[in-house]
C-alpha atoms as a PDB file:
ATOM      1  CA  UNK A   1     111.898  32.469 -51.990  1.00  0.00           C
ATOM      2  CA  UNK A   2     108.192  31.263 -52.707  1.00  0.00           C
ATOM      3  CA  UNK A   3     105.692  33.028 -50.716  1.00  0.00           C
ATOM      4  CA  UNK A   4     103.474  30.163 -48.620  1.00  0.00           C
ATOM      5  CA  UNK A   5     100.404  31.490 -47.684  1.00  0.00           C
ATOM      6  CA  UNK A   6      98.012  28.727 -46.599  1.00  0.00           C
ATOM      7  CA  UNK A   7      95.548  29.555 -49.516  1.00  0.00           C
ATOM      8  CA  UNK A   8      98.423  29.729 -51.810  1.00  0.00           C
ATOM      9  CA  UNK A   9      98.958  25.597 -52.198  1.00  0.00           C
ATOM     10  CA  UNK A  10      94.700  26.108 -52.528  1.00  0.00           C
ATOM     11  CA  UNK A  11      94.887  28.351 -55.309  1.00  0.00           C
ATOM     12  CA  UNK A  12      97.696  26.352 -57.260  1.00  0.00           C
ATOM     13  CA  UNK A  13      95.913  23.217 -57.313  1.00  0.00           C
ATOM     14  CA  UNK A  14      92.836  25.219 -58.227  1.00  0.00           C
ATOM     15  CA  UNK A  15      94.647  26.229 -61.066  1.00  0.00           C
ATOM     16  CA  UNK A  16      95.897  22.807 -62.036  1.00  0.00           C
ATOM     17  CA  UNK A  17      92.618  21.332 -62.183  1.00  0.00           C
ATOM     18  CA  UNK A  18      91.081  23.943 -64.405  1.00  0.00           C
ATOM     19  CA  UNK A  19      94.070  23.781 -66.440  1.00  0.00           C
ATOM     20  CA  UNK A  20      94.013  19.954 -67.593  1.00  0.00           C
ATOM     21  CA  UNK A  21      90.432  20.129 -67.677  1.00  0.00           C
ATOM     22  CA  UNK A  22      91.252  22.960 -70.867  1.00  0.00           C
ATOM     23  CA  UNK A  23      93.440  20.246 -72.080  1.00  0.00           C
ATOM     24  CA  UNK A  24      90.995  17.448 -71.637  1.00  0.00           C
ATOM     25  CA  UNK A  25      88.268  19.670 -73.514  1.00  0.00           C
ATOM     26  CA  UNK A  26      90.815  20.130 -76.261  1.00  0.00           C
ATOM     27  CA  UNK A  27      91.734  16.831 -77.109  1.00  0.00           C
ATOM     28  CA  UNK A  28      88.045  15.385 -76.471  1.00  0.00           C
ATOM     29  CA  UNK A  29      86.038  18.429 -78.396  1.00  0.00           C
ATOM     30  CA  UNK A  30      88.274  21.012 -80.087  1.00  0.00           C
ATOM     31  CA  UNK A  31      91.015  18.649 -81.776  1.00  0.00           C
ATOM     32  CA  UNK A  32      88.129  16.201 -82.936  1.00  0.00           C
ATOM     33  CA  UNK A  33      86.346  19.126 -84.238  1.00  0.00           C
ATOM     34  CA  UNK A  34      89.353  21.120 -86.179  1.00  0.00           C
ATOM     35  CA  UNK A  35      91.719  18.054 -86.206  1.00  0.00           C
ATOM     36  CA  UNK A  36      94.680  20.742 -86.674  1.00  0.00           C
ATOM     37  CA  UNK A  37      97.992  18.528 -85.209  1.00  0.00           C
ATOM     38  CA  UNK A  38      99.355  22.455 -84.318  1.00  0.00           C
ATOM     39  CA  UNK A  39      96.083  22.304 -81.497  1.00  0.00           C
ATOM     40  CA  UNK A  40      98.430  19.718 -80.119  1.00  0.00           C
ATOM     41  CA  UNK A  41     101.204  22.312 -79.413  1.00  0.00           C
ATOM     42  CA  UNK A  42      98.257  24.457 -76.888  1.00  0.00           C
ATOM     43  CA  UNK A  43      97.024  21.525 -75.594  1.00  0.00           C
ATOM     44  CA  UNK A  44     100.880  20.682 -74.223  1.00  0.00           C
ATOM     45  CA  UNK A  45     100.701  24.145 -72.625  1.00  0.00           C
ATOM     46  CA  UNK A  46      97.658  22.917 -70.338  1.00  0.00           C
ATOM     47  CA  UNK A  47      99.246  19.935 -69.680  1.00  0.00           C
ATOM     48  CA  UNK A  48     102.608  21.723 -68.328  1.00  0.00           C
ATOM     49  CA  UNK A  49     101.063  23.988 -66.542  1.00  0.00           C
ATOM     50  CA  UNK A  50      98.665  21.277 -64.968  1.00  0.00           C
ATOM     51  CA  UNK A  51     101.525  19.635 -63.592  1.00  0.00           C
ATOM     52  CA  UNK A  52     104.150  22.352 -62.619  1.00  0.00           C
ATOM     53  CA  UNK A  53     101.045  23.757 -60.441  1.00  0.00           C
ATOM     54  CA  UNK A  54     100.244  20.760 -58.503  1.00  0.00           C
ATOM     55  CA  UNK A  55     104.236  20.088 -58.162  1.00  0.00           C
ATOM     56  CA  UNK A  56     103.838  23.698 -56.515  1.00  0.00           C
ATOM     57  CA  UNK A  57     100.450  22.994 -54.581  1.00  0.00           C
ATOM     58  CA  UNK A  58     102.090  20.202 -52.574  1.00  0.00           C
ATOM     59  CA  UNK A  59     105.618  21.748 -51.868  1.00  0.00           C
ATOM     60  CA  UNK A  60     103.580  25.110 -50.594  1.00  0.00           C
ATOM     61  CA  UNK A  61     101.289  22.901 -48.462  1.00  0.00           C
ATOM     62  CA  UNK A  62     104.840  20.929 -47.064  1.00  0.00           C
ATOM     63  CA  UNK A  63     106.282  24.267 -46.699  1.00  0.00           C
ATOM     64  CA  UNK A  64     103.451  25.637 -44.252  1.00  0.00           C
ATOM     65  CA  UNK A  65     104.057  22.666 -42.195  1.00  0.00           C
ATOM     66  CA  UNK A  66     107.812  23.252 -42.281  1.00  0.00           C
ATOM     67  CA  UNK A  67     108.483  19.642 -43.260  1.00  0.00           C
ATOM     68  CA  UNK A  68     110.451  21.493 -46.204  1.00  0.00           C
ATOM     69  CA  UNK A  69     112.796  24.026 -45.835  1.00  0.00           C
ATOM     70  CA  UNK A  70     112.160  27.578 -48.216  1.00  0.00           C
ATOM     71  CA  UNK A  71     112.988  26.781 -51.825  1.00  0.00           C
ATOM     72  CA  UNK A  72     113.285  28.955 -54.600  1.00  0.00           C
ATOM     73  CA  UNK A  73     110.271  30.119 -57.370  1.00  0.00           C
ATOM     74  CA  UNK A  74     112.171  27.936 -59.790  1.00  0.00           C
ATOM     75  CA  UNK A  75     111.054  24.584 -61.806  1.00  0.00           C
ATOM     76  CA  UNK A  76     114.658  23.473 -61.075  1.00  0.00           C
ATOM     77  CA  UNK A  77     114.290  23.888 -57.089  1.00  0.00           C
ATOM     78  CA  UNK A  78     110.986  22.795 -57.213  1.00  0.00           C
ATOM     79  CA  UNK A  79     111.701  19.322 -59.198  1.00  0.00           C
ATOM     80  CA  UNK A  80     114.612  18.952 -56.697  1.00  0.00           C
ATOM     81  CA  UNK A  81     112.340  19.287 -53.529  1.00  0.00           C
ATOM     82  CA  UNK A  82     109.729  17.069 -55.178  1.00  0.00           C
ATOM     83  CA  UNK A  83     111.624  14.457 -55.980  1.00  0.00           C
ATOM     84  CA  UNK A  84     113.914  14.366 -52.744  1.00  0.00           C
ATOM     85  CA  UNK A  85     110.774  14.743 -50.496  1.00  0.00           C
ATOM     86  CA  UNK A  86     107.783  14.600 -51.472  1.00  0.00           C
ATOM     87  CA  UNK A  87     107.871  11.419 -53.627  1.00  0.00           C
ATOM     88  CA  UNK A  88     108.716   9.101 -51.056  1.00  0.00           C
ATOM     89  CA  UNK A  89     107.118  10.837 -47.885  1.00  0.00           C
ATOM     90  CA  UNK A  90     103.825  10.240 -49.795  1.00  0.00           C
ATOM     91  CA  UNK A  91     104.944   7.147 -51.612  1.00  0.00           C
ATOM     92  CA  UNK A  92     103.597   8.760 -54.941  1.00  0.00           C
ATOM     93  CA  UNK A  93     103.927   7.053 -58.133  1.00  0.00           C
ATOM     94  CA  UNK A  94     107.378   7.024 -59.147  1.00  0.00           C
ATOM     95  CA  UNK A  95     105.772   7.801 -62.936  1.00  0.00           C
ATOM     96  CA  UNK A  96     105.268  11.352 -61.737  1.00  0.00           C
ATOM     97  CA  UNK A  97     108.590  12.002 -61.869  1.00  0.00           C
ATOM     98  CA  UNK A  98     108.752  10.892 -65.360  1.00  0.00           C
ATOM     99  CA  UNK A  99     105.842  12.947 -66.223  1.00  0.00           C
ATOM    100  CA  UNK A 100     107.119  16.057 -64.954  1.00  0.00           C
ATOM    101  CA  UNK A 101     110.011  15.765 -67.047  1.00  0.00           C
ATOM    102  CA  UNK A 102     108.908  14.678 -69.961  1.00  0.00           C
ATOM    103  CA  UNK A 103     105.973  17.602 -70.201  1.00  0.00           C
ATOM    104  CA  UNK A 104     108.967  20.100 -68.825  1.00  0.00           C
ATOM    105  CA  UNK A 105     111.068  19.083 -71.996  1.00  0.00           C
ATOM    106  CA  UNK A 106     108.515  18.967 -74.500  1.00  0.00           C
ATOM    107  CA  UNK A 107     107.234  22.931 -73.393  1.00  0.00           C
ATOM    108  CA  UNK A 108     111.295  24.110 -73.345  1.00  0.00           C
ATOM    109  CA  UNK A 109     111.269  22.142 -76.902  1.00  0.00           C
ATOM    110  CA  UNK A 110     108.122  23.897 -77.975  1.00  0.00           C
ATOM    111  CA  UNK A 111     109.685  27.273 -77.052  1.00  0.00           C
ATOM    112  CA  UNK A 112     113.051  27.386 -78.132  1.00  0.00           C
ATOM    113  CA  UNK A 113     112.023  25.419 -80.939  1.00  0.00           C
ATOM    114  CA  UNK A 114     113.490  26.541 -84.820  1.00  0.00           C
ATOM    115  CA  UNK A 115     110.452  24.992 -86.609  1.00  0.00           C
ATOM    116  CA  UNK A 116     107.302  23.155 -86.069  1.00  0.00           C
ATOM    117  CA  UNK A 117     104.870  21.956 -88.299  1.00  0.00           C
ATOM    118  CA  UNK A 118     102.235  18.986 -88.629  1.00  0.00           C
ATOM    119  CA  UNK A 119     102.368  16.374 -90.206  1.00  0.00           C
ATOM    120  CA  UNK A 120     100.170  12.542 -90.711  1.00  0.00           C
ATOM    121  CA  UNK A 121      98.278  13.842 -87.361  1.00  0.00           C
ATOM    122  CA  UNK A 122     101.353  14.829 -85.330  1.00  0.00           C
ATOM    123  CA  UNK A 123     102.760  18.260 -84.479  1.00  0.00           C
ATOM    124  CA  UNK A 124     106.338  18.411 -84.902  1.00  0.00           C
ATOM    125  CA  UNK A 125     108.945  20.401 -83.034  1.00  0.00           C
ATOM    126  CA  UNK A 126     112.348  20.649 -84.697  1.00  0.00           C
ATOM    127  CA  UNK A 127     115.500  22.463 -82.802  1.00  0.00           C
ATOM    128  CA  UNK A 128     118.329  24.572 -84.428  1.00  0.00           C
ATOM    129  CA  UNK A 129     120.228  20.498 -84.916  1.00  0.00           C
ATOM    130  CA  UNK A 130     116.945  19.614 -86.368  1.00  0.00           C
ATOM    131  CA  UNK A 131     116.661  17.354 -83.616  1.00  0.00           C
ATOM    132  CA  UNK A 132     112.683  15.869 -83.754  1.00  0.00           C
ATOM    133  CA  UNK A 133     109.798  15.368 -81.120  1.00  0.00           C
ATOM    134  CA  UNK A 134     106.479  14.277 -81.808  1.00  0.00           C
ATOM    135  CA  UNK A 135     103.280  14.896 -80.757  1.00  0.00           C
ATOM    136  CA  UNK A 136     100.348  13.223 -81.392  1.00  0.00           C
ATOM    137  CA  UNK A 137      96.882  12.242 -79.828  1.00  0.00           C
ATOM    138  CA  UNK A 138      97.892   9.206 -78.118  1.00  0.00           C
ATOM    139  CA  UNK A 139     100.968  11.166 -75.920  1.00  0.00           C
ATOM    140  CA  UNK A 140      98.568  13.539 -75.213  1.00  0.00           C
ATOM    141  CA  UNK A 141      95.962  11.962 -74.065  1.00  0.00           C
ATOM    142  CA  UNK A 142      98.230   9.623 -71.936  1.00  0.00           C
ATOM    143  CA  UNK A 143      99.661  12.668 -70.309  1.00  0.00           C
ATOM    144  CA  UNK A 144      96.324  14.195 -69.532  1.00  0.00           C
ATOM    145  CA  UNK A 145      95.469  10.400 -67.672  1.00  0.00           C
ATOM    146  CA  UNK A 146      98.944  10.602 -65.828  1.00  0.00           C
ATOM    147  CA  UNK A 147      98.239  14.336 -64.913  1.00  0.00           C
ATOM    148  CA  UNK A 148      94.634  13.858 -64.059  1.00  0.00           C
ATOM    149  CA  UNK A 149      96.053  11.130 -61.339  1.00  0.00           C
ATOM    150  CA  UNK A 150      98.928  13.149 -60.365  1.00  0.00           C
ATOM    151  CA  UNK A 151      96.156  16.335 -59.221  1.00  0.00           C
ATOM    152  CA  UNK A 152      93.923  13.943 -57.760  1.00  0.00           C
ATOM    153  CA  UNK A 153      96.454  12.093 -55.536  1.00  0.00           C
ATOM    154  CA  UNK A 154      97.909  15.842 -54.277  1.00  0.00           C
ATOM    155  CA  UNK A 155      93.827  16.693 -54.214  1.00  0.00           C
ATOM    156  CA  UNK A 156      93.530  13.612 -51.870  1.00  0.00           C
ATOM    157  CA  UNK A 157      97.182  14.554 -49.765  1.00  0.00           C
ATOM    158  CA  UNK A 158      96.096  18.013 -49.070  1.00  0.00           C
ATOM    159  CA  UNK A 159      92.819  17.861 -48.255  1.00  0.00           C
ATOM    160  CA  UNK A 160      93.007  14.314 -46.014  1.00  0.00           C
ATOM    161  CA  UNK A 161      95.810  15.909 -43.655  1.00  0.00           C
ATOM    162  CA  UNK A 162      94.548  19.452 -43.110  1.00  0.00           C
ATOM    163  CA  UNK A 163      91.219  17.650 -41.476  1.00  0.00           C
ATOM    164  CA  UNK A 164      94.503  16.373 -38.700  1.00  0.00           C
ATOM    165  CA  UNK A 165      96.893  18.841 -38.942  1.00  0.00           C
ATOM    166  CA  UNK A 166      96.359  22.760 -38.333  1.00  0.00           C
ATOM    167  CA  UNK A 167      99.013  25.355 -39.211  1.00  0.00           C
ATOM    168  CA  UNK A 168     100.139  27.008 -35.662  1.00  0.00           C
END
């Protein structure tokens, strides 16, 4: 089970922020200053990690309220807690959802991937069926918009209820 220490849900969104602001830097400074398409693979990394950590800020914070029951340190439990939960006590965009699975499959692509390369300003990831994904610019920086929303409505969740609500 996840540990939910009230500075915990702090810490994770913390790390989310300074995470797709890496990303953000990358794709504003670094990829215009290299322009390597393989930048494009690192840059994903941010972005996942952006997002699975302010999935996990806002289940911790739920969890210290007990409006969630205990879940397990998994993506899987996580996604499933998220989306039965969180989404529509919030009313969050229902494009979150979308986002957190598309940046979930692209990282498990990147990983397990057989081959990657670049090519015409995209980074390519190939699996053992030589199935394809592309990256380029434009995905990227439309994830990094989706993700910078995604932290700053969880930013806006968090911080608006603990000014009401105190852990007893």
């Amino acid at each position: 089970m996840l540990d939910s220490h009230p500075e915990k849900y702090e810490t994770e969104l913390e790390e989310a922020k300074r995470n797709i602001k890496i990303a953000d830097h990358m794709i504003n400074v670094t990829y215009n200053f290299v322009n390597d398409p393989k930048l494009l693979g690192t840059i994903m990394e941010n972005v996942y990690l952006a997002v699975a950590k302010t999935m996990s800020s806002i289940l911790l914070y739920e969890r210290i309220y007990k409006r969630i029951p205990p879940f397990n340190d998994t993506f899987d439990s996580k996604l499933y807690f998220f989306e039965r939960k969180i989404i529509n006590l919030y009313d969050l965009n229902k494009e979150y959802l979308n986002l957190i699975r598309e940046t979930r499959e692209l990282m498990l692509s990147h990983k397990e991937s057989e081959i990657e390369f670049s090519r015409k300003n995209e980074f390519i990831i190939c699996d053992s069926n030589y199935a394809i994904k592309k990256i380029d610019v434009k995905k990227i920086k439309n994830l990094i918009r989706t993700t910078k929303s995604f932290i700053s409505d969880i930013d806006e969740i968090i911080h608006r209820k603990k000014e009401y609500i105190r852990p007893s």
